[in-house]
Protein backbone atom coordinates (compact mmCIF):
# COMPACT_ATOMS: atom_id res chain seq x y z
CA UNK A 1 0.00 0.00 0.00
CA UNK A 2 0.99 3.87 -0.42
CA UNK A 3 2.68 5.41 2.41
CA UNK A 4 0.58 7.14 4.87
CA UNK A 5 0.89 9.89 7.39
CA UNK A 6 1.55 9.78 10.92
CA UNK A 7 -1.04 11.92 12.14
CA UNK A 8 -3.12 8.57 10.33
CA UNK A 9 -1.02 6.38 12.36
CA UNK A 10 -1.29 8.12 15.64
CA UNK A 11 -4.67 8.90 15.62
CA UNK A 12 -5.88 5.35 15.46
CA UNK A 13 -3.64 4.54 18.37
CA UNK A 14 -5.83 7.26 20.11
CA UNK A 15 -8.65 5.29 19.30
CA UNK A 16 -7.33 1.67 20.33
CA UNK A 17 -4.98 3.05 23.72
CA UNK A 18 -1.93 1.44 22.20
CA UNK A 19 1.81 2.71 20.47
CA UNK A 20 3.03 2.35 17.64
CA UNK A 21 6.52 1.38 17.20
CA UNK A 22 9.11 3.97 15.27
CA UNK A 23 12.04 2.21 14.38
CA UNK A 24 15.55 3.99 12.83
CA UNK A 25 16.61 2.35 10.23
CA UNK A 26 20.50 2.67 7.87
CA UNK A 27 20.34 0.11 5.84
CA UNK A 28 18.21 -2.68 3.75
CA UNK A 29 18.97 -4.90 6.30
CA UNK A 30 17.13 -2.81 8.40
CA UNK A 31 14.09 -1.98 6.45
CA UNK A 32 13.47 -5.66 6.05
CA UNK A 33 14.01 -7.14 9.43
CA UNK A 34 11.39 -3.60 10.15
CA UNK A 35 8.62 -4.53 7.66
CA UNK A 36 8.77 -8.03 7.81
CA UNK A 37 8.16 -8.11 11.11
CA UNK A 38 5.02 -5.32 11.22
CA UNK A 39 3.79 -7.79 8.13
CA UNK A 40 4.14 -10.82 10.52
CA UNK A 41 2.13 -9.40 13.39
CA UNK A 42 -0.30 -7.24 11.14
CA UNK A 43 0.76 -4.07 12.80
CA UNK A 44 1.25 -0.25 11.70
CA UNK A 45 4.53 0.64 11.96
CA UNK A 46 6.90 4.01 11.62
CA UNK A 47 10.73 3.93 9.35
CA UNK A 48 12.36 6.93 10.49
CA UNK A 49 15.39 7.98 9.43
CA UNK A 50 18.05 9.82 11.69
CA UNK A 51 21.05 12.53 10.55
CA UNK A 52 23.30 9.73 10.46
CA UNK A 53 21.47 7.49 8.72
CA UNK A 54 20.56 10.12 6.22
CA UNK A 55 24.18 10.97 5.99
CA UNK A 56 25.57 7.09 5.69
CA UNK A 57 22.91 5.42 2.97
CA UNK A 58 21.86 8.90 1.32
CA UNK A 59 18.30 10.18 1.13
CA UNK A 60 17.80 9.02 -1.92
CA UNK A 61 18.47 4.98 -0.64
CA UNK A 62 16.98 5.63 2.12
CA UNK A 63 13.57 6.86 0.32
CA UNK A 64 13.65 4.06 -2.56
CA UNK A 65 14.25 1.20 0.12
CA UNK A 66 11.26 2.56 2.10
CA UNK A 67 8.77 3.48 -0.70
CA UNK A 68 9.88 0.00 -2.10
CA UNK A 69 8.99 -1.66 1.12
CA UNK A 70 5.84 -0.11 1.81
CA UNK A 71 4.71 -0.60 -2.00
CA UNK A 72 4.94 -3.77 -1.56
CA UNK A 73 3.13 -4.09 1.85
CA UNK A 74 -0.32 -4.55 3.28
CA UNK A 75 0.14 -2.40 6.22
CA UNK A 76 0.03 0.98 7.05
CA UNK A 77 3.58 2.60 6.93
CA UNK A 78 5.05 5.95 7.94
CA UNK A 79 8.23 7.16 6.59
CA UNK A 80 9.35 9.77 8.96
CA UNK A 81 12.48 12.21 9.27
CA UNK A 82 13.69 12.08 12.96
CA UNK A 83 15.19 14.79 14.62
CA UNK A 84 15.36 17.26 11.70
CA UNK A 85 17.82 19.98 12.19
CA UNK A 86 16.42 22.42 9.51
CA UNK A 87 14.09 24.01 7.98
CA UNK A 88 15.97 23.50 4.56
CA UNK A 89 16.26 19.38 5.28
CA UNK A 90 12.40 18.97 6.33
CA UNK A 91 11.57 20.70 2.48
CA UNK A 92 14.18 18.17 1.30
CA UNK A 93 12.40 14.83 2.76
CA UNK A 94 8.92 16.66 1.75
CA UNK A 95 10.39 16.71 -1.93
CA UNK A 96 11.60 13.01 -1.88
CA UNK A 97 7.68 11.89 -0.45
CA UNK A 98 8.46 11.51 2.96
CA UNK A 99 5.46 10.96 5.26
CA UNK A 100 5.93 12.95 8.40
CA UNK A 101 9.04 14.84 9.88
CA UNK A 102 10.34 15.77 13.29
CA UNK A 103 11.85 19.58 13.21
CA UNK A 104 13.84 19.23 16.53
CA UNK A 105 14.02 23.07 17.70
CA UNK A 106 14.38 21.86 21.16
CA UNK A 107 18.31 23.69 21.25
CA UNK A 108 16.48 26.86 20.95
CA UNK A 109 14.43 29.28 23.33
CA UNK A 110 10.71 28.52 23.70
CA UNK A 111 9.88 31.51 21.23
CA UNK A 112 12.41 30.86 18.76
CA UNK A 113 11.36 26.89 18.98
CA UNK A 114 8.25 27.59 18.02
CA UNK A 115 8.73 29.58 15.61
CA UNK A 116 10.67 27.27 13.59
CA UNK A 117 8.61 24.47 14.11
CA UNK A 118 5.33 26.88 12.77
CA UNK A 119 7.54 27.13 9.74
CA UNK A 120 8.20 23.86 8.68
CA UNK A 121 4.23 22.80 10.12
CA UNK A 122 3.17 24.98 7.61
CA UNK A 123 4.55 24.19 4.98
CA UNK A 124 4.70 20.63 5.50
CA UNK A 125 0.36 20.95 6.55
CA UNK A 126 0.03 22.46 3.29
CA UNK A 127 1.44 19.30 1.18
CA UNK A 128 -0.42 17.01 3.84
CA UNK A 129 2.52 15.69 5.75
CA UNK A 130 2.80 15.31 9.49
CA UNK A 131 5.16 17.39 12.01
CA UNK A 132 6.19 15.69 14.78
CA UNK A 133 7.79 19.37 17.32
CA UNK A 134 10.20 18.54 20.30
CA UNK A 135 10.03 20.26 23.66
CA UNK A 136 12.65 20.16 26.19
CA UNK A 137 16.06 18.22 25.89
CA UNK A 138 16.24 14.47 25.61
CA UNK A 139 19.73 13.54 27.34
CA UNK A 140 22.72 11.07 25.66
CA UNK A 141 23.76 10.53 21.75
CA UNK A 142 21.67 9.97 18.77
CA UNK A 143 24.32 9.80 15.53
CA UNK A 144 25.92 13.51 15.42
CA UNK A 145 23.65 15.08 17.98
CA UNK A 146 24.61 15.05 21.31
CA UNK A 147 23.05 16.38 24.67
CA UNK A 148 25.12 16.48 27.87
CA UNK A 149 23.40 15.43 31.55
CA UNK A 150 24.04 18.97 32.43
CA UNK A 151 22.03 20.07 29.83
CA UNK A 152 18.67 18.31 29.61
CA UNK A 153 15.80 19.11 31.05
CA UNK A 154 12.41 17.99 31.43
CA UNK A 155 9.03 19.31 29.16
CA UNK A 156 7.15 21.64 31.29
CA UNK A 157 3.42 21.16 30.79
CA UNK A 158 2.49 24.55 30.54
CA UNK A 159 5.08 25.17 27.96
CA UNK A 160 3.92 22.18 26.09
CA UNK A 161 0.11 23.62 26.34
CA UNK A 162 1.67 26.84 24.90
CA UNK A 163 4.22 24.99 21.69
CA UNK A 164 1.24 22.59 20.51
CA UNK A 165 -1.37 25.25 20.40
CA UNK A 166 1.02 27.94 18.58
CA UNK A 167 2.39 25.57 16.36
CA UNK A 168 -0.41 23.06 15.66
CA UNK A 169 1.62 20.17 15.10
CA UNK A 170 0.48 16.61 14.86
CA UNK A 171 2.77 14.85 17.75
CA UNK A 172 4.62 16.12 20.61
CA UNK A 173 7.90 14.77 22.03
CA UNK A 174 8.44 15.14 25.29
CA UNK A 175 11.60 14.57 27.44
CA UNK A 176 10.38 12.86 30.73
CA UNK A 177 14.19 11.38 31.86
CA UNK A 178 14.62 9.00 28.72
CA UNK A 179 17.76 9.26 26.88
CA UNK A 180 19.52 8.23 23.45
CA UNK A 181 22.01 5.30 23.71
CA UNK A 182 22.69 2.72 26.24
CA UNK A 183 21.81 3.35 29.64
CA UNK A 184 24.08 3.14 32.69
CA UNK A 185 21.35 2.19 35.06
CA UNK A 186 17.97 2.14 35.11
CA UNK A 187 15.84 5.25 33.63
CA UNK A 188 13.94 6.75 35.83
CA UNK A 189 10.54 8.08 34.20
CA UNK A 190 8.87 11.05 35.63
CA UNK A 191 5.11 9.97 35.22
CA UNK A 192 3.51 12.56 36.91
CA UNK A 193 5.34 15.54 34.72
CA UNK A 194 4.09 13.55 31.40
CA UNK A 195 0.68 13.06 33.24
CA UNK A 196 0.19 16.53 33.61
CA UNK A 197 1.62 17.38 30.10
CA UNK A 198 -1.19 15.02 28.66
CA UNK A 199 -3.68 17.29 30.72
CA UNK A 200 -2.46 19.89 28.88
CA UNK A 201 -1.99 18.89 25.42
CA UNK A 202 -4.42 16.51 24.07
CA UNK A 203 -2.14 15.35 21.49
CA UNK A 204 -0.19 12.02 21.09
CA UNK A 205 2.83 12.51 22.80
CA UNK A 206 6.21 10.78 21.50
CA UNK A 207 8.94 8.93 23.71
CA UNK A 208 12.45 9.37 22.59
CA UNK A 209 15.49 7.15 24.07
CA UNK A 210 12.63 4.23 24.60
CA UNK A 211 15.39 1.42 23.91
CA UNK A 212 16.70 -0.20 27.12
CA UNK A 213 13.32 1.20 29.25
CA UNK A 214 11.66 -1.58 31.36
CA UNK A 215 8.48 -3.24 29.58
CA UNK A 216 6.57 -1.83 32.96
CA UNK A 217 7.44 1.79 32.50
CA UNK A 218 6.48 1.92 28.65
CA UNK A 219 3.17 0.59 29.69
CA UNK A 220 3.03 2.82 31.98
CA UNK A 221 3.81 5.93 29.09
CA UNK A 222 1.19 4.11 26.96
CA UNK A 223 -1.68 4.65 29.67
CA UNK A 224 -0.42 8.22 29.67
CA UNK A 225 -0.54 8.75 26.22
CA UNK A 226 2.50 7.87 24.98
CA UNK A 227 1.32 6.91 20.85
CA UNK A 228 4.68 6.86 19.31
CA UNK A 229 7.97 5.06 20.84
CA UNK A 230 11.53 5.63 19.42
CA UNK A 231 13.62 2.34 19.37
CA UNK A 232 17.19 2.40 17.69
CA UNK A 233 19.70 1.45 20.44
CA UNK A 234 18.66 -1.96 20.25
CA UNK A 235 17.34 -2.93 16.89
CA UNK A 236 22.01 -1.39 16.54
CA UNK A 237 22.95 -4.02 19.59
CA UNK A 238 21.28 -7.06 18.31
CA UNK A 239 22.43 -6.09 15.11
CA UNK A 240 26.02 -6.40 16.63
CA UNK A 241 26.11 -9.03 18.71
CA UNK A 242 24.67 -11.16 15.90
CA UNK A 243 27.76 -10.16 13.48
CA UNK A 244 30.14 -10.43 16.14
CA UNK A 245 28.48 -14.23 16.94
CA UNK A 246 28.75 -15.24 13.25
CA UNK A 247 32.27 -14.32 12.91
CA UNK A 248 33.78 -15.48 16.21
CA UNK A 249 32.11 -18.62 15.16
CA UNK A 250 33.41 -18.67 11.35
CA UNK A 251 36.62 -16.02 11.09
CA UNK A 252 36.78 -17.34 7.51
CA UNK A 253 33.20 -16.47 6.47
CA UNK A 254 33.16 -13.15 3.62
CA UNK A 255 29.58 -14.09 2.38
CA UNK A 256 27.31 -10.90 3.62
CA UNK A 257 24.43 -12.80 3.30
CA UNK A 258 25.60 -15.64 5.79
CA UNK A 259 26.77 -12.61 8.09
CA UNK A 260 23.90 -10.50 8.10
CA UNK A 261 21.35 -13.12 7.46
CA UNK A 262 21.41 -13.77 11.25
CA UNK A 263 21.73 -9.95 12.22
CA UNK A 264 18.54 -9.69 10.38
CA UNK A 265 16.76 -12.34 12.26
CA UNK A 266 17.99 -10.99 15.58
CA UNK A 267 16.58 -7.51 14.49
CA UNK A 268 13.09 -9.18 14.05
CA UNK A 269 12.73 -10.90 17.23
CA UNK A 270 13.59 -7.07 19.09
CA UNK A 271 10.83 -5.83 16.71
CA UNK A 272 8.80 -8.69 17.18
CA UNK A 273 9.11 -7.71 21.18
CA UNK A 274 8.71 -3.95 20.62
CA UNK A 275 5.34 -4.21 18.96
CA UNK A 276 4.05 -6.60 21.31
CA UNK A 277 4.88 -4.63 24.19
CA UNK A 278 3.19 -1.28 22.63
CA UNK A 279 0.15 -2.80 21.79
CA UNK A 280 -0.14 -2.10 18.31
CA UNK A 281 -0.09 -6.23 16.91
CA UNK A 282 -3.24 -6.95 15.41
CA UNK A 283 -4.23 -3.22 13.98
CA UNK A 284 -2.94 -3.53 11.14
């Protein structure tokens, strides 16, 4: 089927109560492991592509491999820029048909932030594309952007209230004490704050840094309101330990398929976990 939007997505995960599962993705590896898997269990799903990823296969790759995918599919499927640094790059994924895309103004003051994201929303609005905004700092590394403990804070609510209703964009990530890449310890979640946000802002709300979070606190989000759920981290670690498996096993083997064949199928079963947790199997 055609690509859809993710205000489609999102707002039939309104509806049912559940998430639905945005996955990075770099390479074709990825993309199949990703859609195989929503195929299997018959649920939406999100390909989002990060400044690194953008940067490594090209947008051009990273558009044909997804259109081709979702072509080809019988489920609904988003193709989404994630954390868009520009104004100039979001009008680049609109030309090359992408779906939805994140303008991440969160570096900026709360004026200047929404600004920015007002820009792109309306121009992206106007060609019938979602905007996914960003509101306060998300902690750790995510390819070339990086956020320092020191410098993250949490979304207030009544700034949220304020961003969505300026703006009028379609999803609303909120930093709640997630963070991107591996986590030291255990994340600790601030429910209340991203209670009070969904008070506020009756919008889906998006979870960043979701990858290494215990299955108890992402139900948790998902009661809260919590529609979309980031997960790169450990679609990347499966990825590696399956590689690293194959060729401690076999230091001889150069056939990519017999290398990558079983990094694929670890990818799946993480996916396979990810959508069950979330909720979204079955509404497809």
């Amino acid at each position: 089927m055609s690509l859809v939007t993710l205000k489609e997505v999102l707002q039939e995960a309104e509806r049912g109560g559940y998430a639905v599962g945005a996955f990075n993705t770099n390479n074709m590896e990825i993309v199949q492991a990703i859609m195989e898997t929503a195929e299997e269990e018959r649920a939406p799903v999100i390909l989002q592509a990060s400044q690194g990823a953008l940067k490594y296969a090209g947008l051009h790759y990273i558009t044909a491999m997804v259109k081709a995918a979702a072509a080809a599919a019988s489920i609904p499927v988003v193709l989404h820029l994630d954390h868009g640094t520009s104004f100039e790059q979001a009008m680049l994924c609109l030309r090359h048909g992408f779906t939805s895309v994140m303008f991440d103004g969160s570096r900026y003051a709360l004026a200047d932030n929404i600004a920015r994201t007002l820009r792109v929303a309306e121009v992206a609005h106007a060609m019938g594309v979602s905007v996914e905004g960003e509101l306060g700092k998300i902690g750790g590394t995510e390819d070339d952007i990086s956020v320092a403990e020191k410098d993250a804070f949490l979304t207030d609510p009544t700034e949220a209230e304020q961003f969505v209703a300026a703006t009028g964009v379609d999803a609303l990530a909120v930093a709640i004490g997630t963070a991107h890449g591996p986590y030291k310890g255990e994340p600790s979640l601030d429910f209340e704050r991203l209670a009070a946000i969904r008070d506020r802002v009756q919008l889906p709300l998006v979870l960043h840094g979701a990858s290494g979070v215990p299955a108890e606190s992402i139900r948790r989000a998902i009661s809260l309101g919590a529609r979309k759920i980031n997960i790169d981290t450990d679609i990347r670690q499966a990825f590696a330990r399956a590689v690293k498996q194959v060729l401690q096993n076999n230091p001889a083997e150069y056939d990519p398929r017999k290398i990558l064949g079983p990094a694929k199928a670890a990818m799946k079963e993480v996916i396979r976990e990810k959508i069950r947790l979330f909720g979204s199997a079955g509404k497809a």
